[in-house]
N, C-alpha and C. Protein backbone atom coordinates (compact mmCIF):
# COMPACT_ATOMS: atom_id res chain seq x y z
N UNK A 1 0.82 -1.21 0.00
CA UNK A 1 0.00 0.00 0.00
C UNK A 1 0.86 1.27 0.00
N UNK A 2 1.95 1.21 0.92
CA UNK A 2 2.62 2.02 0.81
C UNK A 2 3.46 2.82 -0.50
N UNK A 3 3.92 1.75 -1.04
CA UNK A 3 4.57 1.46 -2.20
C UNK A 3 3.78 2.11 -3.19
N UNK A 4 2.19 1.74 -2.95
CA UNK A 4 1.29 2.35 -4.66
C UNK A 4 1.47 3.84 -3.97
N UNK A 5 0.97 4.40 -2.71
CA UNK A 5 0.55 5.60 -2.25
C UNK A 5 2.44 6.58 -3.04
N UNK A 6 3.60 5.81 -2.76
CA UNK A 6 4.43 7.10 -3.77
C UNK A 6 4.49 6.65 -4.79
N UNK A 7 4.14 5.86 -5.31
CA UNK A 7 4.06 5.96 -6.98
C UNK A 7 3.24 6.52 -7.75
N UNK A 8 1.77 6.81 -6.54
CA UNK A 8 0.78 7.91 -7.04
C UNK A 8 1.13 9.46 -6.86
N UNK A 9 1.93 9.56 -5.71
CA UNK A 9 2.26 10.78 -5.58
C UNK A 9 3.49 11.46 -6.37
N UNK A 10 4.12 10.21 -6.74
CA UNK A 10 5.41 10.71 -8.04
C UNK A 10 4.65 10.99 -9.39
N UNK A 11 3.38 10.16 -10.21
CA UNK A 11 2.98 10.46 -10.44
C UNK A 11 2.23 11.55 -10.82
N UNK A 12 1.48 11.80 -9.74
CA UNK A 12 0.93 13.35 -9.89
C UNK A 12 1.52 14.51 -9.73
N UNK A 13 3.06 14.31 -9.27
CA UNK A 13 4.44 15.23 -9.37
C UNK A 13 4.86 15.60 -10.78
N UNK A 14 4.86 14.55 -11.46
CA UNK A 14 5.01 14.69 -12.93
C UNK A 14 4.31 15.26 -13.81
N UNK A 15 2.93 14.94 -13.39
CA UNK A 15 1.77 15.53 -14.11
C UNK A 15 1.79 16.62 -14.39
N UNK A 16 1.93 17.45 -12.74
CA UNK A 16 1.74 19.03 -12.41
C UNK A 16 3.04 19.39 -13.37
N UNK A 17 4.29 18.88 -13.13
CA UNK A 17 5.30 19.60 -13.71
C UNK A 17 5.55 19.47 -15.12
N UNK A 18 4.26 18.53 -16.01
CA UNK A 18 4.29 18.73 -17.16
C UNK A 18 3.63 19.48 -17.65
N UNK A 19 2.43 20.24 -16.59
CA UNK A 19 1.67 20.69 -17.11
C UNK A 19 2.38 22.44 -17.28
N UNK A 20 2.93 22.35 -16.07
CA UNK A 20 3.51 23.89 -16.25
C UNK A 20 4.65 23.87 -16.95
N UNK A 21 5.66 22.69 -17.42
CA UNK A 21 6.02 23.25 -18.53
C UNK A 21 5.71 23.38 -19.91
N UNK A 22 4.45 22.82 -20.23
CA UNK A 22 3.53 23.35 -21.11
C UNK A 22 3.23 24.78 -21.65
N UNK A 23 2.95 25.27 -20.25
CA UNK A 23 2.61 26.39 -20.42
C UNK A 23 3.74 27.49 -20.43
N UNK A 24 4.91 26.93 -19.92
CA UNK A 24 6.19 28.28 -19.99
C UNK A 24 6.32 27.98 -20.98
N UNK A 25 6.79 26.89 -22.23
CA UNK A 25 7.26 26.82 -23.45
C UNK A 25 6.56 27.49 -24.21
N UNK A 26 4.74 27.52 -24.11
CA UNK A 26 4.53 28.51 -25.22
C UNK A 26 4.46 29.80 -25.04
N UNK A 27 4.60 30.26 -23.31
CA UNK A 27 5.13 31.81 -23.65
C UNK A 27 6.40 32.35 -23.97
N UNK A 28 7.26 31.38 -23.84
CA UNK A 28 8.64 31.43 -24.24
C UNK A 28 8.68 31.61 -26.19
N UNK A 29 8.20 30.34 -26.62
CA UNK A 29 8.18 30.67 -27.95
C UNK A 29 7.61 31.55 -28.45
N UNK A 30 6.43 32.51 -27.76
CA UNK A 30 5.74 33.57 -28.16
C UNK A 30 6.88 34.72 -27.79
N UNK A 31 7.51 34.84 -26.51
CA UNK A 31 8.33 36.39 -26.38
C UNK A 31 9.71 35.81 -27.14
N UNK A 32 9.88 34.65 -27.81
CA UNK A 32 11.13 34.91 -28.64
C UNK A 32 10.63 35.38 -30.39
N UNK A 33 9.68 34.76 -30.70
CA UNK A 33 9.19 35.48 -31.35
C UNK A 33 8.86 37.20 -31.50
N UNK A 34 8.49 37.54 -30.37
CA UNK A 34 8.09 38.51 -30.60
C UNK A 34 9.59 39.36 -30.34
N UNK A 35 10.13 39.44 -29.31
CA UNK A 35 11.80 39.71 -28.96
C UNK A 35 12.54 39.99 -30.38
N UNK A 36 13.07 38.66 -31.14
CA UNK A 36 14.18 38.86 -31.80
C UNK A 36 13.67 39.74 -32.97
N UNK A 37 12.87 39.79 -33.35
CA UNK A 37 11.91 40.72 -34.84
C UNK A 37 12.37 42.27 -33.88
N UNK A 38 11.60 42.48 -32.79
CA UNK A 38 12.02 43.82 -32.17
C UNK A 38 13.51 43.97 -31.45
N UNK A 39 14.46 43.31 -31.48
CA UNK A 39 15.81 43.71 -31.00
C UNK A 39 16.37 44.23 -32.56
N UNK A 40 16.36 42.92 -33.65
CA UNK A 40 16.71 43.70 -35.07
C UNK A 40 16.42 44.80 -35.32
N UNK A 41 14.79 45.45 -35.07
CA UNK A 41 14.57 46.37 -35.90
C UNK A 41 15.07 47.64 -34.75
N UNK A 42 15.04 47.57 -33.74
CA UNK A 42 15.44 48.61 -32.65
C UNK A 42 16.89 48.64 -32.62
N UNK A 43 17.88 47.55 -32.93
CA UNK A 43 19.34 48.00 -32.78
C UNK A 43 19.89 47.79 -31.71
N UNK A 44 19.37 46.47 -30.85
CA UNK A 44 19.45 46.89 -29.41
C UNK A 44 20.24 45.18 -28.93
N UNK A 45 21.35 45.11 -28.53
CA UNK A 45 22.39 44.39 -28.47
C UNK A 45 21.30 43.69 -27.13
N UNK A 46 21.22 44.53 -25.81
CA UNK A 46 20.61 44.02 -25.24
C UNK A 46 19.04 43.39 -24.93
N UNK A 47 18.77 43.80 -26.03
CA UNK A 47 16.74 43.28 -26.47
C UNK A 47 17.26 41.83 -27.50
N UNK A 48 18.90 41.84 -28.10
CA UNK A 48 18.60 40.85 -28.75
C UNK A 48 18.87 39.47 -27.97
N UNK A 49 20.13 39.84 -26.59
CA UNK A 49 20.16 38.73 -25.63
C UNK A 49 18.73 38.24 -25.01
N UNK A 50 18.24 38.95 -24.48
CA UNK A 50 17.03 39.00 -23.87
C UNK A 50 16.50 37.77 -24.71
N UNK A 51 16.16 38.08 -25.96
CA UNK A 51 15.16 37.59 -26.83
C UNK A 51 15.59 35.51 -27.19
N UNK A 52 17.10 35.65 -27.81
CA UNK A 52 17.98 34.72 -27.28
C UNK A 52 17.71 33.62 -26.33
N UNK A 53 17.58 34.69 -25.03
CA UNK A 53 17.53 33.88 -24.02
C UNK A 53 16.38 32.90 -23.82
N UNK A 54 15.10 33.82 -24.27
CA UNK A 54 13.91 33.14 -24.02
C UNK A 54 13.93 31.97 -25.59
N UNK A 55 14.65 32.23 -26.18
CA UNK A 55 14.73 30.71 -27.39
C UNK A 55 15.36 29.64 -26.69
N UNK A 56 16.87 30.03 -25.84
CA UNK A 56 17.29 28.88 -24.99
C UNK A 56 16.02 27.94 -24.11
N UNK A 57 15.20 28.89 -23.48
CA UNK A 57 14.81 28.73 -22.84
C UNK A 57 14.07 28.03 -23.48
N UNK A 58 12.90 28.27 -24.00
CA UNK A 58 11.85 27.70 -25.02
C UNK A 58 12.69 25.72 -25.39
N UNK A 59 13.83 25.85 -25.32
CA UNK A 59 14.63 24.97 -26.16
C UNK A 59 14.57 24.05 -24.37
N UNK A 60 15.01 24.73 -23.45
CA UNK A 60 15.07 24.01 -22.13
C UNK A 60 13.78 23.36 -21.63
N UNK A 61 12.89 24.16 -21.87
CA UNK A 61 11.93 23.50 -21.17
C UNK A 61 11.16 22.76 -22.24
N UNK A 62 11.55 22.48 -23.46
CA UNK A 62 10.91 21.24 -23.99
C UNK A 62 11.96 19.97 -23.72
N UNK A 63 13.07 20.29 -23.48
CA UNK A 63 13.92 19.06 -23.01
C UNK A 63 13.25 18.56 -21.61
N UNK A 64 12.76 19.72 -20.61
CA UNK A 64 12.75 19.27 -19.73
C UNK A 64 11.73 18.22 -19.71
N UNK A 65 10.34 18.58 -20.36
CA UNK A 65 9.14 17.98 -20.56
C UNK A 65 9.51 16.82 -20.95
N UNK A 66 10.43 16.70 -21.79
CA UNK A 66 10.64 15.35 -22.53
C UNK A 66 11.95 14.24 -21.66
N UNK A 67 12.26 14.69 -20.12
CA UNK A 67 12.82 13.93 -19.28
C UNK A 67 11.81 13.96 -18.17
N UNK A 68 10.60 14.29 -17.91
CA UNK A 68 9.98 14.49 -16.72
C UNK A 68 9.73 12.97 -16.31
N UNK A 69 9.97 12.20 -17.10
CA UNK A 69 9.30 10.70 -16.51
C UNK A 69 10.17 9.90 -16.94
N UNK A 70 11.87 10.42 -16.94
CA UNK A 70 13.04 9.70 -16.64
C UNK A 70 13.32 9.92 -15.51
N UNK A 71 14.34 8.79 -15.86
CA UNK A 71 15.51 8.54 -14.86
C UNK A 71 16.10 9.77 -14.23
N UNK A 72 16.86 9.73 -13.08
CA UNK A 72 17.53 10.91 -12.76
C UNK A 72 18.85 10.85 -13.39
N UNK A 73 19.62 9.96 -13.63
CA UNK A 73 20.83 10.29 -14.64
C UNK A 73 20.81 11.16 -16.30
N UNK A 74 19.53 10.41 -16.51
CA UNK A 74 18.63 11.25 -17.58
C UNK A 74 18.58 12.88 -17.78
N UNK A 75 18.12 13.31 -16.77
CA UNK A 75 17.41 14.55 -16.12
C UNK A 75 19.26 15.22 -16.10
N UNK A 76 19.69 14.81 -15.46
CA UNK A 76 21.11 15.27 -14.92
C UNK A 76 21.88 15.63 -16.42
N UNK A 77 21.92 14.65 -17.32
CA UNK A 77 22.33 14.68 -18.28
C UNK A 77 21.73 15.98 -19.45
N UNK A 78 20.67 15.98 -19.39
CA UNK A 78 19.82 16.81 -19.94
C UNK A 78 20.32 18.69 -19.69
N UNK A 79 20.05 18.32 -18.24
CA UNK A 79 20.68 19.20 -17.62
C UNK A 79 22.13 20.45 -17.77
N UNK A 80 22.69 19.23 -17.92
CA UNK A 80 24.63 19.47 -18.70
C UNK A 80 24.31 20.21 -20.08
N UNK A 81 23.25 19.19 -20.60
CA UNK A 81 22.96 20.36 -22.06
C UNK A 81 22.31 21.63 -21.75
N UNK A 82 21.71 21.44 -21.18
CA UNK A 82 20.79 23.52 -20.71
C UNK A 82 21.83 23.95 -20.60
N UNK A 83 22.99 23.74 -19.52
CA UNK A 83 24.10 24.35 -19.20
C UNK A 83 25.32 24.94 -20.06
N UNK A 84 24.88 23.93 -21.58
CA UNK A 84 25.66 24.44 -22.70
C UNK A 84 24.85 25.23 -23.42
N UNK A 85 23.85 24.97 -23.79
CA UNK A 85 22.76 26.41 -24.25
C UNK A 85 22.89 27.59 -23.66
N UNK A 86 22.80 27.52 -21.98
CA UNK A 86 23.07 28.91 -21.44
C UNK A 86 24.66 29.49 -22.28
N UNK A 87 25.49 28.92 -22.05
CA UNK A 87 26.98 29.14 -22.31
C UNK A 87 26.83 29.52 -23.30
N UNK A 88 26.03 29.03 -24.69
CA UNK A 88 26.37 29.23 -25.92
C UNK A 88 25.69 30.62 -25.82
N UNK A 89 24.57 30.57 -25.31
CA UNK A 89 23.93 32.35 -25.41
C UNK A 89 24.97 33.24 -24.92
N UNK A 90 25.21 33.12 -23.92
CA UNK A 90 26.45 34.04 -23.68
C UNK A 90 27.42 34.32 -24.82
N UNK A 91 27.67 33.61 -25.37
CA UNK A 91 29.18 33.60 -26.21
C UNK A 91 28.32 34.52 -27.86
N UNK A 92 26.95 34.25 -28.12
CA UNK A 92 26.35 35.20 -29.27
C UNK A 92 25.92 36.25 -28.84
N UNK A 93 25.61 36.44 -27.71
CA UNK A 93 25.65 38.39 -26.85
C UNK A 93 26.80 38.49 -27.00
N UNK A 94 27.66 38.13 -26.52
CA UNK A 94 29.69 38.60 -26.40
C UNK A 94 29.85 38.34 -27.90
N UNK A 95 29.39 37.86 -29.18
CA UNK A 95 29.76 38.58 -30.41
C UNK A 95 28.86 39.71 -30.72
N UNK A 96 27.71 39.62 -29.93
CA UNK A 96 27.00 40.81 -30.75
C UNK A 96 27.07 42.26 -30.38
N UNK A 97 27.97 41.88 -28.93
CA UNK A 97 28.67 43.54 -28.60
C UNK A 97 29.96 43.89 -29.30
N UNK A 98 30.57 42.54 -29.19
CA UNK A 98 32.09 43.30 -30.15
C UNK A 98 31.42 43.96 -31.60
N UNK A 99 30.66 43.46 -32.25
CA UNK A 99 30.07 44.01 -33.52
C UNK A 99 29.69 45.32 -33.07
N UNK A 100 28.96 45.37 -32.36
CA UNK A 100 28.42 47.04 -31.86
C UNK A 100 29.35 48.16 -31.37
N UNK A 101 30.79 47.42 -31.29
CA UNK A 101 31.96 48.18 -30.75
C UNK A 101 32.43 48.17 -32.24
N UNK A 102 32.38 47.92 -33.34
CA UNK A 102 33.04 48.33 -34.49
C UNK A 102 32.17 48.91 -35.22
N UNK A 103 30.46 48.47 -35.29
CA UNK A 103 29.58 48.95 -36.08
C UNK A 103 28.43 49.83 -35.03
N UNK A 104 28.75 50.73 -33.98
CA UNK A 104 28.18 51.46 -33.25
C UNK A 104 26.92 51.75 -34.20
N UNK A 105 25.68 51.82 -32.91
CA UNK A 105 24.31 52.55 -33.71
C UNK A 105 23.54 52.95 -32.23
N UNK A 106 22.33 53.56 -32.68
CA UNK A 106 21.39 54.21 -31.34
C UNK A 106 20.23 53.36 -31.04
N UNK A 107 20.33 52.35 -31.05
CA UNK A 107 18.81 52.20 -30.36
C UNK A 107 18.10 52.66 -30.28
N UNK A 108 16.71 51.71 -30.43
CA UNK A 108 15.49 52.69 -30.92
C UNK A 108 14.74 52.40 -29.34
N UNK A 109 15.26 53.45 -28.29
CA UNK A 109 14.74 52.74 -26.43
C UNK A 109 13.04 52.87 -26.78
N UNK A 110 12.26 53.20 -27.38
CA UNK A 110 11.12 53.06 -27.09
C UNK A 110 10.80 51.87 -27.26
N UNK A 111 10.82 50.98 -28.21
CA UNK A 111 10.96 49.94 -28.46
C UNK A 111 11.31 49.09 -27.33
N UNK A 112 12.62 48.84 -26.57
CA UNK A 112 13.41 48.20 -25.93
C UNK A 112 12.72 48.73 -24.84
N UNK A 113 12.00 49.65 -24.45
CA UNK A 113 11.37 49.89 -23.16
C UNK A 113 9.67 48.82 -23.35
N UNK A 114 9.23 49.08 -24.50
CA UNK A 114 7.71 48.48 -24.59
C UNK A 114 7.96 46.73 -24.39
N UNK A 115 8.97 46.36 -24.97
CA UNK A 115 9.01 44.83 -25.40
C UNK A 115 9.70 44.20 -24.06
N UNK A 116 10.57 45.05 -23.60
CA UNK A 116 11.36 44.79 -21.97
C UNK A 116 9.69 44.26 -21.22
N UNK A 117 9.36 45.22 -20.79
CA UNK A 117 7.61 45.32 -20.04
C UNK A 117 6.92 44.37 -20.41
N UNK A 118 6.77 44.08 -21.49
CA UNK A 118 5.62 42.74 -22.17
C UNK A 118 6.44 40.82 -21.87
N UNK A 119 7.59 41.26 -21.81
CA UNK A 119 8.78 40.07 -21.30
C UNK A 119 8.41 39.85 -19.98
N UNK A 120 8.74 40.76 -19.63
CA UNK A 120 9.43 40.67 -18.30
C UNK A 120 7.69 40.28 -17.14
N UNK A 121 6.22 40.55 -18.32
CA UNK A 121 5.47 39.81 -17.79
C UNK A 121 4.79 39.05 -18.04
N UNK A 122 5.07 38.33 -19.20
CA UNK A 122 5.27 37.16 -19.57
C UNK A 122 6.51 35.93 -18.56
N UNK A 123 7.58 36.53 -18.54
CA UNK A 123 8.44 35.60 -17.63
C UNK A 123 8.01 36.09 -16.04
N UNK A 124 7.50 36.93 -15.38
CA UNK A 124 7.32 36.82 -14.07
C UNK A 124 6.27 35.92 -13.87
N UNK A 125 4.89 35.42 -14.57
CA UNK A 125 3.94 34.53 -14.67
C UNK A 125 5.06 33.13 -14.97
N UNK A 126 6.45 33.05 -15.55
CA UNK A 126 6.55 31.90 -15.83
C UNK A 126 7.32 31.24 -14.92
N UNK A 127 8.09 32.49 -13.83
CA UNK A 127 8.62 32.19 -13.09
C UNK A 127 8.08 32.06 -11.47
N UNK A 128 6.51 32.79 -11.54
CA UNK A 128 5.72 31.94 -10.58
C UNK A 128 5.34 30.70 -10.48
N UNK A 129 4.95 30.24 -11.88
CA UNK A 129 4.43 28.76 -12.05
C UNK A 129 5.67 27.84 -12.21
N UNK A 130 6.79 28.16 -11.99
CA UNK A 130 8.00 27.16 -12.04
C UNK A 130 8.68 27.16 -10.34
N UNK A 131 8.44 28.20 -9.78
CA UNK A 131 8.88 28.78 -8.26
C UNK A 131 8.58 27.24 -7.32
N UNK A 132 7.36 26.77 -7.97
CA UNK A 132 6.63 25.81 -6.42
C UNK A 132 7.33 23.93 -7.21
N UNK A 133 8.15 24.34 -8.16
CA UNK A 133 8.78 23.26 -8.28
C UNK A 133 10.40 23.22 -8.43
N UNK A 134 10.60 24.31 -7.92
CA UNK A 134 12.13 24.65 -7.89
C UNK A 134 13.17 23.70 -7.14
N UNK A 135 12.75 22.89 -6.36
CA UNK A 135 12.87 21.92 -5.11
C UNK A 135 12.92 20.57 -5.65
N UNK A 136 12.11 20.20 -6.76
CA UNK A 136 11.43 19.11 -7.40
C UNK A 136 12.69 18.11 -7.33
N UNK A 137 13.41 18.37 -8.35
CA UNK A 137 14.47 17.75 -8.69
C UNK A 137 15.68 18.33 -9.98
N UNK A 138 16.51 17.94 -10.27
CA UNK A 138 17.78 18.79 -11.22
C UNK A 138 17.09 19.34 -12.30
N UNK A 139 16.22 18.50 -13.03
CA UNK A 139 15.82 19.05 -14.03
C UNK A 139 15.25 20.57 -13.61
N UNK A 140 13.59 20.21 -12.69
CA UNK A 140 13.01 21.60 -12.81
C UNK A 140 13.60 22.20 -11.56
N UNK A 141 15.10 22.36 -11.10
CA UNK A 141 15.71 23.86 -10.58
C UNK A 141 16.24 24.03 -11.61
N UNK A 142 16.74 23.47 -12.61
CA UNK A 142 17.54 24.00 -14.11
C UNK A 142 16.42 25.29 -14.50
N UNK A 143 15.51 24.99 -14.88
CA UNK A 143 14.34 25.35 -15.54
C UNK A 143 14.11 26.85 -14.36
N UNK A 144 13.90 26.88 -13.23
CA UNK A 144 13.63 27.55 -12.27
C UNK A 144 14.53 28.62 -12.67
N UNK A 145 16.04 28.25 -12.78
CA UNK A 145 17.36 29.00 -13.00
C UNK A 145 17.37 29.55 -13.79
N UNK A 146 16.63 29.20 -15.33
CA UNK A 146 16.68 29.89 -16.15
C UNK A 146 15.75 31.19 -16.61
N UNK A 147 14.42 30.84 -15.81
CA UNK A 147 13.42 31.58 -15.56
C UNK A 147 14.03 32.98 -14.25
N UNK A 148 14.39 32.70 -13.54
CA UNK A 148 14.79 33.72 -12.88
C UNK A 148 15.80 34.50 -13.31
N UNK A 149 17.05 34.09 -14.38
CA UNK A 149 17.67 35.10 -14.99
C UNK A 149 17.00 35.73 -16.24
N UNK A 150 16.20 35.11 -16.86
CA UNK A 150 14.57 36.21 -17.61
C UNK A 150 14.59 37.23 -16.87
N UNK A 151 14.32 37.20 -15.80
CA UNK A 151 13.67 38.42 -14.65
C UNK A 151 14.98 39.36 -15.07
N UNK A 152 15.98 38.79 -14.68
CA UNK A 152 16.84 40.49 -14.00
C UNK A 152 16.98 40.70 -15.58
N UNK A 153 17.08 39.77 -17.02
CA UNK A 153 17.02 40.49 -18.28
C UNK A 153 16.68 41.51 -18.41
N UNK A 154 15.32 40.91 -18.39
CA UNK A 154 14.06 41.66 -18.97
C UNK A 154 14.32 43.30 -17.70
N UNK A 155 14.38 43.38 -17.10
CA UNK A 155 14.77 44.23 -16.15
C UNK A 155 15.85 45.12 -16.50
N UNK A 156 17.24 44.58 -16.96
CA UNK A 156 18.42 45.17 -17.36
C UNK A 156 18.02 45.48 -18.52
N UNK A 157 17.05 45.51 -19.68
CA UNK A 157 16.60 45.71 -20.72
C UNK A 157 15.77 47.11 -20.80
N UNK A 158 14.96 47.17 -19.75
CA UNK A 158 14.42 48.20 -19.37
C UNK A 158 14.86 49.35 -19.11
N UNK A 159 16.29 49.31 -17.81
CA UNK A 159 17.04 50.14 -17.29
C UNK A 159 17.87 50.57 -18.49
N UNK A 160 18.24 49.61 -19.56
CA UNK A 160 19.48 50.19 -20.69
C UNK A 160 18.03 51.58 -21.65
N UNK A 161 17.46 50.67 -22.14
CA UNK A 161 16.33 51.64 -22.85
C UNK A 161 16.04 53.35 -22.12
N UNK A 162 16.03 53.31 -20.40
CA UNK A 162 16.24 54.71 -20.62
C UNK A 162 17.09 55.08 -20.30
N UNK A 163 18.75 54.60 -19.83
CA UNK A 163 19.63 55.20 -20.05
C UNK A 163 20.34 55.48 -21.81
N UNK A 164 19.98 54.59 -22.55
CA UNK A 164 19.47 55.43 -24.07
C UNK A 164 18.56 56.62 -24.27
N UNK A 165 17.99 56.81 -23.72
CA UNK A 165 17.32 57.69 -23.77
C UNK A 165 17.92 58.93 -22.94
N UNK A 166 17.94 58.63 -22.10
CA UNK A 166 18.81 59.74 -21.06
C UNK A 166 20.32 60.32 -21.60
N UNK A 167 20.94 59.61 -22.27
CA UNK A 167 22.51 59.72 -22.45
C UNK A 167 22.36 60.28 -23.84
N UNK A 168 21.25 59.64 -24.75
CA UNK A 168 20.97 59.56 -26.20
C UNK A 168 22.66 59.22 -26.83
N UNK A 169 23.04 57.81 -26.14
CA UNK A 169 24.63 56.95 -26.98
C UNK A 169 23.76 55.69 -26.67
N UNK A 170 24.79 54.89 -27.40
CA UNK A 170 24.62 53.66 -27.35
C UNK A 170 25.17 52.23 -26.16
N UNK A 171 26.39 53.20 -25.26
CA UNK A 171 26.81 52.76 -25.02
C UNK A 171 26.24 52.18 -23.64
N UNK A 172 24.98 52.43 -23.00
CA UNK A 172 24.28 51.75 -21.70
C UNK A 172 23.90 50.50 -22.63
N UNK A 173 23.31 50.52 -23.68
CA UNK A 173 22.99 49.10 -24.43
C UNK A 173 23.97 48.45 -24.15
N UNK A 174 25.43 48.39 -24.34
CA UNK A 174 26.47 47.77 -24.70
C UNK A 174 26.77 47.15 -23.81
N UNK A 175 26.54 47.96 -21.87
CA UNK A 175 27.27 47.80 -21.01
C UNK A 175 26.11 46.73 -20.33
N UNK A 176 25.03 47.05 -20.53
CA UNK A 176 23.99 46.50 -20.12
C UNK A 176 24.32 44.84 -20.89
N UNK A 177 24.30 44.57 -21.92
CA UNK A 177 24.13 43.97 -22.50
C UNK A 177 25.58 42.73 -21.85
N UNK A 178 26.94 43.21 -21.84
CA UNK A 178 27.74 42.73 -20.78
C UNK A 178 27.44 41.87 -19.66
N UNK A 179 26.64 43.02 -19.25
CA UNK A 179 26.50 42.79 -18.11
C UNK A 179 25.40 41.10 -17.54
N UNK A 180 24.53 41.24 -18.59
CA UNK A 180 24.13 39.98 -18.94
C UNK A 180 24.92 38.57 -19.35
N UNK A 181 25.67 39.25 -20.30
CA UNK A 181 26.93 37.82 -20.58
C UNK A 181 27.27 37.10 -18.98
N UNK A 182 28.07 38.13 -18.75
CA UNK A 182 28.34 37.78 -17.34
C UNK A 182 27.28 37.00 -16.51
N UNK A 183 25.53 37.21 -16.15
CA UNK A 183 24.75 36.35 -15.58
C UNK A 183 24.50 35.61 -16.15
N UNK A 184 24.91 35.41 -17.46
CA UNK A 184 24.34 33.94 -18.31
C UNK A 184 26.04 32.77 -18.25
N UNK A 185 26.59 33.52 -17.82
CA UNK A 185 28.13 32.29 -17.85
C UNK A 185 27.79 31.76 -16.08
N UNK A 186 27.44 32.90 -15.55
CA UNK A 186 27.23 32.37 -13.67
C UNK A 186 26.25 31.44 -13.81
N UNK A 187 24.99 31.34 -14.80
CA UNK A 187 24.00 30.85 -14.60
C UNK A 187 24.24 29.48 -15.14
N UNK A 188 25.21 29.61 -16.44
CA UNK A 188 25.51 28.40 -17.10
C UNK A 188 26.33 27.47 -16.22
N UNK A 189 27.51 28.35 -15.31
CA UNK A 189 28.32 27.24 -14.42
C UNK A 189 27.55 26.43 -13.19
N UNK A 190 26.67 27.38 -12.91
CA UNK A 190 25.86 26.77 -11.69
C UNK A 190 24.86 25.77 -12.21
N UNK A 191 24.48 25.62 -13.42
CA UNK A 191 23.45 23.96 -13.88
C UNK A 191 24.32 23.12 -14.14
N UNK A 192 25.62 23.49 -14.68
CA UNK A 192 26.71 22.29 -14.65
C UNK A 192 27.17 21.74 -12.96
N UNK A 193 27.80 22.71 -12.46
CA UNK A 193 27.54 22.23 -11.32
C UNK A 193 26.87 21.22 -10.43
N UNK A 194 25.42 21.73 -10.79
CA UNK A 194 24.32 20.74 -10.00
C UNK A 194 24.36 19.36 -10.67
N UNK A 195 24.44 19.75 -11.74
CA UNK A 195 24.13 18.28 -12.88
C UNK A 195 25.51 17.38 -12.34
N UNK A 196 26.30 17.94 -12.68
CA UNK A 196 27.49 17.25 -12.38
C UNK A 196 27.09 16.06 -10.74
N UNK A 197 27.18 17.07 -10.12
CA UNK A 197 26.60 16.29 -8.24
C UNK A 197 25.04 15.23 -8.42
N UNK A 198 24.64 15.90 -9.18
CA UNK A 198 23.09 14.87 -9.28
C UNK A 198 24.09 13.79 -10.46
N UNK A 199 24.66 14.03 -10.97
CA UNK A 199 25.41 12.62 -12.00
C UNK A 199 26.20 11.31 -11.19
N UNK A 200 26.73 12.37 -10.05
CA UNK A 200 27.76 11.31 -9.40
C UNK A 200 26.79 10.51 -8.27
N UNK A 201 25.59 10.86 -7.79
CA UNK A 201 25.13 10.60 -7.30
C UNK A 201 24.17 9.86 -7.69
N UNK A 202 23.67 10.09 -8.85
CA UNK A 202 22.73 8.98 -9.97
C UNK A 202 22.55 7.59 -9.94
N UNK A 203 22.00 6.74 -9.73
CA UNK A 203 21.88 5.12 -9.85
C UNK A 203 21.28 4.67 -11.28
N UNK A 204 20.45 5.78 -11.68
CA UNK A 204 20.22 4.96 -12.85
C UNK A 204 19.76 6.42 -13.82
């Protein structure tokens, strides 16, 4: 009896956490959609990480969905890959500022202020409904991790747009945009990390 009572309750663990990543993947694929069309046409190094990010993301949480009813070596493994997605985003923001340091332009901050705002609540809804499974297991704190660096994006996206505006240069985009690289390499070492410890610890 015991035995069925957690296999129902792992069960319906899975359920819930398939259901909400259901629902972050298609707001993810909706603000990368909508993101990378408005970072091109605005000029905005940091609207195009942002936008980026939520494709990683979009890309993470269908992996995750598609380990929710594996193994934990599985999950762990999976994991190691988010951790190279994060990395790789980092490394196409860090080309798309050196470009902006040879091919300088102004940003269009109205833009980068409207689309920041429509992100940033889109990912605070995605990072409530991922919050109450952050605990779960490697996979969904990966997922948790990646949703909470959305937040300070979409945020640092906002703040660059009116220091464009305020300065009228380009260069708060640039620094802003940095400044992100940098939370997406912290964010990338810390899912390797975990994955790594949930690997060695893995049975199956």
């Amino acid at each position: 009896m015991a035995i069925c009572e957690d296999d129902c309750a792992i069960d319906t663990l899975r359920e819930r956490q398939s259901s909400t990543l259901r629902i972050v993947l298609v707001i993810n694929v909706v603000m990368f959609a909508a993101g990378i069309g408005a970072g091109i046409y605005a000029g905005s190094s940091a609207l195009l990480s942002d936008s980026l990010d939520n494709l990683g993301d979009a890309i993470t949480y269908a992996l995750s969905l598609y380990v929710v009813y594996r193994s934990s070596r599985a999950k762990a493994q999976v994991a190691l890959f988010k951790g190279s997605l994060i990395l790789l985003a980092a490394l196409i923001v860090l080309g798309q500022v050196v470009y902006r340091l040879f091919a300088p332009t102004l940003p269009v901050f109205e833009i980068m202020g409207v689309v920041s705002l429509l992100t940033l609540t889109g990912n605070s809804l995605c990072l409530f409904l991922l919050t109450r499974h952050r605990t779960d297991d490697v996979n969904m704190s990966s997922v948790w991790e990646c949703s909470r660096n959305d937040i300070a994006s979409n945020i640092s996206v906002f703040v660059a747009a009116g220091a464009v505006w305020l300065t009228g240069s380009g260069w708060p985009d640039i620094i802003i945009a940095l400044a992100l690289v940098c939370l997406l390499l912290r964010s990338g070492f810390n899912v390797f990390s975990k994955a790594n410890e949930e690997l060695r610890t893995a049975t199956n």
